[in-house]
Protein backbone atom coordinates (compact mmCIF):
# COMPACT_ATOMS: atom_id res chain seq x y z
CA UNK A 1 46.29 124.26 56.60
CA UNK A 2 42.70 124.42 57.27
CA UNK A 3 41.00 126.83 59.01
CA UNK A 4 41.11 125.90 62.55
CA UNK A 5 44.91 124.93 62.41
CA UNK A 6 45.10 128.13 61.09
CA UNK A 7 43.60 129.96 64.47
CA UNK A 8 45.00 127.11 66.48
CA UNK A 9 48.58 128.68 65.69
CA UNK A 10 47.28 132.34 65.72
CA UNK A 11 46.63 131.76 69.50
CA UNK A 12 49.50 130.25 70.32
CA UNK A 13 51.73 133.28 67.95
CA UNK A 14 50.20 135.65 70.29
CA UNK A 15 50.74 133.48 73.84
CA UNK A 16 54.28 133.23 72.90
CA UNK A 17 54.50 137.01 71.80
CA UNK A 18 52.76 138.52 74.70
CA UNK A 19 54.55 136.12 77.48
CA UNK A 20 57.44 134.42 76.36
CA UNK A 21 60.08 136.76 77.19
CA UNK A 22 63.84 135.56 77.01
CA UNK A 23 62.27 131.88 74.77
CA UNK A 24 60.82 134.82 71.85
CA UNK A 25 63.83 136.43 71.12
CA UNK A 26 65.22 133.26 70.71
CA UNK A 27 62.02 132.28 67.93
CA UNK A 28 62.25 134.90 65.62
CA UNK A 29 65.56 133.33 64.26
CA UNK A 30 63.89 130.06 63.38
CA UNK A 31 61.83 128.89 59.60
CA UNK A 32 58.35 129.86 60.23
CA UNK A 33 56.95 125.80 60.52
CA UNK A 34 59.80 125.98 63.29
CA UNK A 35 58.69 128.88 64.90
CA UNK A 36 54.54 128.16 64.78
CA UNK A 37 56.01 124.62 66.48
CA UNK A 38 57.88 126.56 69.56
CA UNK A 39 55.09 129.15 69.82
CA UNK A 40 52.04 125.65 70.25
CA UNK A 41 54.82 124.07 72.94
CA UNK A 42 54.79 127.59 74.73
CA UNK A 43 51.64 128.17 74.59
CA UNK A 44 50.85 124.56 75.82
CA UNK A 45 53.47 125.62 79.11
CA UNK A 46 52.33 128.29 79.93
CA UNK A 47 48.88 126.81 80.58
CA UNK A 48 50.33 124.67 82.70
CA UNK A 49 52.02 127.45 84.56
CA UNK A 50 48.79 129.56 84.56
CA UNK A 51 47.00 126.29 85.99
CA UNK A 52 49.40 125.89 88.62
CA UNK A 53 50.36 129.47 89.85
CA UNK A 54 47.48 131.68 89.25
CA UNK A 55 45.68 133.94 91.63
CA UNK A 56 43.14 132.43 94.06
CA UNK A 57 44.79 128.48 93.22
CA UNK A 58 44.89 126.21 96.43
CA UNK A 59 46.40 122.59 95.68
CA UNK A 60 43.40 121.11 95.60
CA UNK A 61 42.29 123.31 92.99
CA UNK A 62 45.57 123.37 91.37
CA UNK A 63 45.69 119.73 91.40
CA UNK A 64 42.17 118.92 90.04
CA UNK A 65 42.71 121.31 86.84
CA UNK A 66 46.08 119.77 86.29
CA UNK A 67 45.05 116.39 86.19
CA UNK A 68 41.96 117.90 83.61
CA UNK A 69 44.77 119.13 81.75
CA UNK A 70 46.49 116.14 81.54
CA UNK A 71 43.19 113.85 80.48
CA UNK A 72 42.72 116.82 77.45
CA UNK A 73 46.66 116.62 76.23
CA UNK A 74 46.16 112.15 76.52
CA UNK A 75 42.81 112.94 74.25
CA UNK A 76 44.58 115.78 71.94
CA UNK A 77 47.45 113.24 70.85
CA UNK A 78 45.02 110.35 70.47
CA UNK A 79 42.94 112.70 67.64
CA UNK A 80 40.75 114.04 70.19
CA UNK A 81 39.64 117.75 70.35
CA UNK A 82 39.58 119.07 73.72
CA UNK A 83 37.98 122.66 74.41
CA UNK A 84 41.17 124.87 73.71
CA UNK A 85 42.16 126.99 71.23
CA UNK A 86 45.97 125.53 71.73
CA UNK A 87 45.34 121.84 70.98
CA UNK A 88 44.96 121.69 67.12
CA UNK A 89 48.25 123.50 66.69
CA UNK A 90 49.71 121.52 69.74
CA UNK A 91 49.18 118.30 67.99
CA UNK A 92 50.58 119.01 64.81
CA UNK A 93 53.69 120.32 65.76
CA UNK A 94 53.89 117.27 68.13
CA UNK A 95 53.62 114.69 65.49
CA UNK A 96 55.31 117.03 62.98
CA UNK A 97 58.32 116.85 65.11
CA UNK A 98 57.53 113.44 66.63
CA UNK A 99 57.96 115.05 70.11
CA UNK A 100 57.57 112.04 72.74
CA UNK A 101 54.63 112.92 74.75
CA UNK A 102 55.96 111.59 77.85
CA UNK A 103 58.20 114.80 78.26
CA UNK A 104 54.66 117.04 78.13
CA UNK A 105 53.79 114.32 81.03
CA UNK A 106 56.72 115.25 82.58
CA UNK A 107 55.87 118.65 82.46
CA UNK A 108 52.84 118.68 84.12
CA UNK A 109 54.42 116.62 86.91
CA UNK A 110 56.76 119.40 87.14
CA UNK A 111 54.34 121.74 87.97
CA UNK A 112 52.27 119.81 89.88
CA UNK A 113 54.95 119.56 92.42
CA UNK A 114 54.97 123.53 92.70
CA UNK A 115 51.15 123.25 94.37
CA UNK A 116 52.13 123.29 97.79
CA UNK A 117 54.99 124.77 99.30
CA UNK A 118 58.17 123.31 98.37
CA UNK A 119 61.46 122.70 100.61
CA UNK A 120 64.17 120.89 98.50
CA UNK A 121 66.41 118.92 100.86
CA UNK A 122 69.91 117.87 98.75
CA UNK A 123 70.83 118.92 95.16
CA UNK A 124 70.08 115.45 93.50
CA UNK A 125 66.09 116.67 94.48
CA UNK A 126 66.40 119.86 92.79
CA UNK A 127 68.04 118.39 89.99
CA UNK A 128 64.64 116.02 89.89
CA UNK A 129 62.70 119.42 90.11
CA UNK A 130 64.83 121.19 87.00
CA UNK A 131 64.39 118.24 84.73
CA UNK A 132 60.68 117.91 85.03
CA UNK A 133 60.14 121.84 84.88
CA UNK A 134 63.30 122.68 82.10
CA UNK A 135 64.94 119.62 80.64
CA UNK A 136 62.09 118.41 79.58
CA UNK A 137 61.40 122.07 77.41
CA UNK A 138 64.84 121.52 76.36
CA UNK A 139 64.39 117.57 75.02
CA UNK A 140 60.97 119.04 73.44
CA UNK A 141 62.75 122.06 71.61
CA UNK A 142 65.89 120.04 70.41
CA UNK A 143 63.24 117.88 68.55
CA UNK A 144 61.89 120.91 66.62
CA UNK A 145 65.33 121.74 66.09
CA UNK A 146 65.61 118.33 63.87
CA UNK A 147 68.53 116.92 66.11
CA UNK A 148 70.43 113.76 64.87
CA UNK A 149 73.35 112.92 67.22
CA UNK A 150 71.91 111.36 70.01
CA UNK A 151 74.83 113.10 72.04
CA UNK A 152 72.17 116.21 72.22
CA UNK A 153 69.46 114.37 74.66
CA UNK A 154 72.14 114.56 77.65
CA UNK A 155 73.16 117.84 76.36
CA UNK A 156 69.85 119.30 76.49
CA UNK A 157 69.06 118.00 80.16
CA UNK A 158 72.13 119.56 81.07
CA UNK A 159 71.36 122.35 79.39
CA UNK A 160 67.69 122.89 81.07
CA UNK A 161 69.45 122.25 84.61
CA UNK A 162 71.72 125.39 83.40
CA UNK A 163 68.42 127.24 83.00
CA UNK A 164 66.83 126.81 85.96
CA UNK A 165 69.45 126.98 87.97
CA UNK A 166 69.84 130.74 86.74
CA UNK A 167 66.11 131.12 87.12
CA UNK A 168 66.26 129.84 90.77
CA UNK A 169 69.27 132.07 91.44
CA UNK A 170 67.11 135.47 90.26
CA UNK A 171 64.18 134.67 91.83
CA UNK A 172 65.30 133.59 95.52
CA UNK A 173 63.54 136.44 96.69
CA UNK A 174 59.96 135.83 94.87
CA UNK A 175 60.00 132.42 95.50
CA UNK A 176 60.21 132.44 99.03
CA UNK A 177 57.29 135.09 99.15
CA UNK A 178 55.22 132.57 97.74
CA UNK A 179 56.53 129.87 100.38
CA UNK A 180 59.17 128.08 98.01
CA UNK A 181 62.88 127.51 98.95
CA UNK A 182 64.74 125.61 95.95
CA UNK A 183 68.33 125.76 97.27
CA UNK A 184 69.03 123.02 98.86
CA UNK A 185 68.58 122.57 102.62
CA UNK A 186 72.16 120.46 102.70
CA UNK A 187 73.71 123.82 101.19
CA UNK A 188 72.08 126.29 103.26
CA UNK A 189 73.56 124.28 106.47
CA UNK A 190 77.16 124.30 104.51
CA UNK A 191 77.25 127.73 104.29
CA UNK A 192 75.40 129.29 107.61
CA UNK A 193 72.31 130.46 106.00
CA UNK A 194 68.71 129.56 107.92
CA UNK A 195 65.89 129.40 105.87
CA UNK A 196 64.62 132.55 107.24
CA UNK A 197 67.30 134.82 106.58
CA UNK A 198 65.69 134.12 102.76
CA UNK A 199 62.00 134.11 103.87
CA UNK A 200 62.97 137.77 105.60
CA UNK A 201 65.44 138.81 102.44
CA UNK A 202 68.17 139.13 105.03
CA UNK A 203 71.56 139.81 102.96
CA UNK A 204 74.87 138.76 103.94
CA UNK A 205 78.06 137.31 103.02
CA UNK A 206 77.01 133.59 103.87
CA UNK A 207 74.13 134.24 101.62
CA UNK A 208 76.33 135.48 98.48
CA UNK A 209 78.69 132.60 99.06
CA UNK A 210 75.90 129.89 99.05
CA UNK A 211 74.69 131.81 95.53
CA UNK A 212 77.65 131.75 94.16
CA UNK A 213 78.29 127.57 94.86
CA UNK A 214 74.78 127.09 93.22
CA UNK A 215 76.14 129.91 90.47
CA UNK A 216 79.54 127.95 89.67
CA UNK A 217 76.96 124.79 89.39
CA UNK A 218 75.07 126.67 86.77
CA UNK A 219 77.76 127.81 84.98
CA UNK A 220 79.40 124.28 84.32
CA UNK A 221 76.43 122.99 82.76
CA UNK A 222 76.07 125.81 80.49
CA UNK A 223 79.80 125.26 79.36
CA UNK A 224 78.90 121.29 79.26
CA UNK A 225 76.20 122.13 76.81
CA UNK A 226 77.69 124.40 74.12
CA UNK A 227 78.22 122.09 72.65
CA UNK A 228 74.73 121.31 71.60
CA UNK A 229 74.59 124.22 69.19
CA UNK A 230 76.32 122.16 66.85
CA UNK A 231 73.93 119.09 67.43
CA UNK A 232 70.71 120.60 65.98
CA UNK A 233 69.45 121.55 62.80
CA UNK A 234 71.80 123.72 60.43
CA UNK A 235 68.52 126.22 60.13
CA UNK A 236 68.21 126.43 64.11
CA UNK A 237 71.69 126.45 65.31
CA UNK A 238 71.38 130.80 65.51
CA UNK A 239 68.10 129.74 67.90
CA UNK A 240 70.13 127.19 69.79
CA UNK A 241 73.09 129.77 70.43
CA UNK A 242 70.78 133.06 71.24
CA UNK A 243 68.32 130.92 73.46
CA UNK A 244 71.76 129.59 75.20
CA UNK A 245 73.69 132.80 74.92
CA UNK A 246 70.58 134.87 76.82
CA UNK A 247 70.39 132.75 80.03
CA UNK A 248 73.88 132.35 80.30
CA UNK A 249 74.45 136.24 79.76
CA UNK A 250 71.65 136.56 82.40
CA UNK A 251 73.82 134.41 84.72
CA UNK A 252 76.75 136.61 84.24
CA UNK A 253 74.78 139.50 85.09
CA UNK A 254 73.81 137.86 87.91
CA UNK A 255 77.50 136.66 88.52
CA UNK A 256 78.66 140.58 87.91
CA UNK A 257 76.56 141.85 90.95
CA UNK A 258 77.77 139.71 93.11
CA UNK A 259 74.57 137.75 93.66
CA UNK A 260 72.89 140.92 94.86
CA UNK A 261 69.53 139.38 94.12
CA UNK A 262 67.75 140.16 97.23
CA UNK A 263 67.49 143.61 96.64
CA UNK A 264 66.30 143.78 93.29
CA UNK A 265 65.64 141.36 90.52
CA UNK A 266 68.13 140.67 87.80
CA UNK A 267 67.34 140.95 83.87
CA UNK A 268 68.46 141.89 80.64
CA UNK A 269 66.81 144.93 78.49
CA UNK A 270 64.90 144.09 75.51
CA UNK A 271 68.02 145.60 73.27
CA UNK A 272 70.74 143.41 75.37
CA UNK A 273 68.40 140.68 74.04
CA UNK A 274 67.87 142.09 70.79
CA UNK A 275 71.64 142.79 70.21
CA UNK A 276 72.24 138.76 71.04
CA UNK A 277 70.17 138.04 67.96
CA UNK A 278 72.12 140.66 65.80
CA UNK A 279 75.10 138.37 66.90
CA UNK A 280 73.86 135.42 66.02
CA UNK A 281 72.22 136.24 62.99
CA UNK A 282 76.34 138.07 62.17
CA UNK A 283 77.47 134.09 62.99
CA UNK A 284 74.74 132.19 60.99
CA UNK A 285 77.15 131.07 58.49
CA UNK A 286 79.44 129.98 60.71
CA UNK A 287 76.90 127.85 62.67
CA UNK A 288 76.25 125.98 59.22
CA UNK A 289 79.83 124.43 59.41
């Protein structure tokens, strides 16, 4: 590895480290080649994040360094060398793991639709809106977890719906600060909830009942995608199951308060999430049957 592949991945070791949250835990399980490989995909998400939903970013703004972004990541995969520390690293992991690029595409379409405010009308929209902005992580991650049974593609959109959807559910509050409603307008009418009763964090039973429809959603495709443990890798199945296993426990704390979300915002301690990697590491063997 030469010297600025070398730095390339030192950047993105510390992006992931210092931001990834809940996807870290999840890392530290994994070969280091596999690990330097999720930390260059972070690191290349959260710059589109950071492009998207930084302070002081207007659409336009948004919108003209996304579509930069996107002209750097066509050059990086064609053996260019954009001006960013991430891109060396990017593109070998990329064609070490023959990652299609359309899903980092896809990506950046995802968050290019978070620009301006957002009002999702019927669930088959915000299913649209969790592939681009999770599926897609999940078909890029399956790939550096060496799948072979086709099987795992669906498994792994399912399994980024799962994700957002949990995401969504913890964040109602914060998103509609910033002006964005994901739950869909056709079940806010089914259960008696105006879009301003979110907007002005008004709780109520309507409200819980409405989170806990787009909850039981959730949960089914997490239990459709178990599954895809057993898909991946022998080496990254303990990654597969704690990356799974933390989201889904998140749900079920979520789940356990009885979607009290407006009032406060969900998590899970850094030793819940620790303790889920003592687990898996305790069921590594088994994963390799």
């Amino acid at each position: 590895m030469n010297r600025e592949l070398a730095d390339s991945y030192a950047f993105c070791r510390h992006v992931a480290r210092t931001q990834a949250k809940n996807f870290y835990y999840s890392f530290l399980l994994l070969e280091r080649p596999q690990r330097d490989a999720m930390c260059a995909v972070y690191a290349f998400m959260r710059h589109c994040d950071d492009l998207s939903d930084g302070p002081g970013i207007t659409p336009e703004s948004g919108r003209k360094a996304l579509d930069a972004w996107r002209a750097d990541l066509s050059g990086a995969l064609n053996g260019g060398a954009p001006p960013h520390p991430l891109w060396p690293a990017f593109r070998d992991a990329a064609e070490r793991y023959r990652i299609p690029a359309q899903y980092f595409h896809q990506m950046i379409d995802g968050v290019s639709s978070d620009l301006a405010p957002r009002r999702i009308t019927t669930f088959e929209e915000l299913y649209s809106y969790c592939y681009h902005v999770a599926s897609v992580v999940g078909l890029t991650v399956i790939h550096i977890f060496e799948f072979q049974d086709p099987g795992a593609l669906a498994l792994a959109e399912k399994c980024g719906v799962a994700f957002q959807l949990t995401n969504i559910l913890r964040d109602v509050r914060e998103d509609a600060e910033r002006g964005r409603i994901y739950l869909p307008a056709e079940d806010l009418g089914r259960f008696g909830v105006a879009d301003n009763d979110i907007r002005e964090g008004r709780d109520g039973e309507p409200l819980r009942r409405l989170l806990a429809f787009e909850g039981a959603r959730a949960r089914a495709y997490f239990d459709e995608s178990r599954e895809l443990v057993g898909m991946v890798g022998r080496r990254s199945r303990a990654s597969m199951w704690a990356l799974i296993e933390i989201y889904s426990r998140l749900l079920r704390r979520i789940e356990d308060s009885g979607y009290d979300v407006m009032s406060r915002r969900v998590r899970l301690s850094s030793f819940e999430k620790s303790w889920i990697l003592a687990q898996a590491l305790a069921r590594q063997g088994s994963f390799g049957r």
